[in-house]
Protein backbone atom coordinates (compact mmCIF):
# COMPACT_ATOMS: atom_id res chain seq x y z
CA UNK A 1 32.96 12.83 261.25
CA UNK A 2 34.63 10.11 259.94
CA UNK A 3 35.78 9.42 256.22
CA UNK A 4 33.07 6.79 255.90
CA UNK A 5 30.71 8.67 257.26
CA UNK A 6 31.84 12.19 254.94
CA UNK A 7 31.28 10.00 251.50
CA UNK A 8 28.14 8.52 253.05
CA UNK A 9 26.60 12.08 253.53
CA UNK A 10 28.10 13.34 249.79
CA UNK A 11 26.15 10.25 248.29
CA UNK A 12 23.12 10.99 250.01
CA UNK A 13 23.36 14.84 249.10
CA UNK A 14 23.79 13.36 245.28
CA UNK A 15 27.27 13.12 244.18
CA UNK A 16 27.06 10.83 241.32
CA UNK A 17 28.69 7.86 242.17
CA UNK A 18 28.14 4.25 241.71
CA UNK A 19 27.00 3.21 245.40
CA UNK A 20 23.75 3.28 247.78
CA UNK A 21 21.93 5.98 249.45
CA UNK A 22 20.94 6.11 252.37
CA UNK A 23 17.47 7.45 253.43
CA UNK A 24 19.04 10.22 255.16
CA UNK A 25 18.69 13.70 253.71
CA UNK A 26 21.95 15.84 254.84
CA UNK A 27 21.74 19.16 255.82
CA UNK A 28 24.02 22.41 253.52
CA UNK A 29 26.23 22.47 256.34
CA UNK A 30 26.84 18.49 256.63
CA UNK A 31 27.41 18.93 253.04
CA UNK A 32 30.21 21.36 253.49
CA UNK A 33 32.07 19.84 256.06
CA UNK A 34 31.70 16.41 254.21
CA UNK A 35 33.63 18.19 251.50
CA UNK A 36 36.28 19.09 253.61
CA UNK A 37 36.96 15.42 254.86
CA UNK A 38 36.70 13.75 251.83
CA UNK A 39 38.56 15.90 249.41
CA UNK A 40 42.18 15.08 250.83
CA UNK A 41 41.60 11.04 249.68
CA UNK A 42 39.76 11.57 246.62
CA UNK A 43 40.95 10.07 243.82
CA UNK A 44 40.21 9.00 240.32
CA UNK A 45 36.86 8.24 239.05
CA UNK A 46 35.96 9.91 243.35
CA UNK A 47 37.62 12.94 242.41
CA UNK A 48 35.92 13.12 238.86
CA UNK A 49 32.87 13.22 240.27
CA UNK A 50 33.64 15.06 243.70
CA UNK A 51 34.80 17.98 241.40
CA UNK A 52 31.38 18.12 239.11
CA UNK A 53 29.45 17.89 242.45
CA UNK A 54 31.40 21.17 243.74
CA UNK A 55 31.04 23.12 240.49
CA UNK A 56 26.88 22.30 240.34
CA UNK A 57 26.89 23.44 244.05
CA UNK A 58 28.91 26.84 243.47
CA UNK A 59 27.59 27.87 240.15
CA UNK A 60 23.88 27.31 240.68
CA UNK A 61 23.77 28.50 244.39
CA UNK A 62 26.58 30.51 245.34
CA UNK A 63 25.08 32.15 248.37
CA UNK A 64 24.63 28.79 250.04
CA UNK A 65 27.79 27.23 249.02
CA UNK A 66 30.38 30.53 249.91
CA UNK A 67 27.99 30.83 253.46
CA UNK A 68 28.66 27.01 254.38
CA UNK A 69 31.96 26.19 253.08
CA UNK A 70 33.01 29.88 254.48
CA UNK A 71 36.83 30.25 254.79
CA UNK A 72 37.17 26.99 252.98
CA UNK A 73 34.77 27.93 249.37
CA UNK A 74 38.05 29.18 247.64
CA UNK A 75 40.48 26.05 248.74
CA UNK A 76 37.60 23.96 247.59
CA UNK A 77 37.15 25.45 244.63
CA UNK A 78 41.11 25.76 243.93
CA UNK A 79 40.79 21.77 244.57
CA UNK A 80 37.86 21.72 242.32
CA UNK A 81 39.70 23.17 238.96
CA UNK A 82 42.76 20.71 239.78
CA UNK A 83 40.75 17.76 239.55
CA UNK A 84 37.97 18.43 236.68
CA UNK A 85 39.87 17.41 233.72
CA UNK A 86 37.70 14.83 231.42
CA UNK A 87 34.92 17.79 229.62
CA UNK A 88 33.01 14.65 228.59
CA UNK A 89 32.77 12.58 231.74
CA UNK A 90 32.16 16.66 233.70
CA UNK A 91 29.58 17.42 232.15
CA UNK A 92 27.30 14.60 232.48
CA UNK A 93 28.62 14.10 236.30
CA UNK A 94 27.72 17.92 236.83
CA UNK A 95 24.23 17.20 235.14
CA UNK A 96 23.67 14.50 237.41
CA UNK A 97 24.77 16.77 240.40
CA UNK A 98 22.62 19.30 239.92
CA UNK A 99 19.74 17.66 239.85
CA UNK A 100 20.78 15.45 243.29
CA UNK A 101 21.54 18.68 245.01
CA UNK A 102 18.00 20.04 243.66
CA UNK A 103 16.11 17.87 246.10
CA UNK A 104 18.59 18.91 248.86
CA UNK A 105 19.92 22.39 248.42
């Protein structure tokens, strides 16, 4: 999986960024290991919103987030805290992911 290709698959499981969707619907476990490709180049207003996605995932199902991200839930997590630092700008992004991931998780 490329880079492209990891974003592509985090927008279409509904991180809330400004860009198209794509028709596709990705799987938990495409989810996961788009996490894992993409978090090394996020940045800024990315990371912002790649952090609220994680948080909305983990808090509100747990079971499916530690059993696809296995080994790698408490490094993403870790990454997670590090970059969630606007409360404001969190909390709507984590609204906004939670009910993206409704329709796929």
């Amino acid at each position: 999986m490329g880079m492209v290709d990891a974003w592509q698959i985090l927008r279409d499981g509904g991180l809330p960024v400004a860009a198209p969707r794509s028709q596709s619907r990705p799987t938990p476990g495409e989810l996961a290991r788009a996490l894992c490709v993409a978090i090394p180049t996020a940045e800024g207003r990315a990371a912002d919103a790649l952090a609220a996605f994680i948080f909305a995932w983990h808090h509100h199902w747990p079971t499916t987030f530690a059993t696809e991200l296995g080994n790698d839930a408490a490094r993403v997590l870790d990454w997670a805290r590090l970059h969630s630092l606007d409360t404001g700008r969190y909390l709507k992004l984590r609204r906004i992911s939670l009910e993206n991931l409704a329709g796929v998780l």
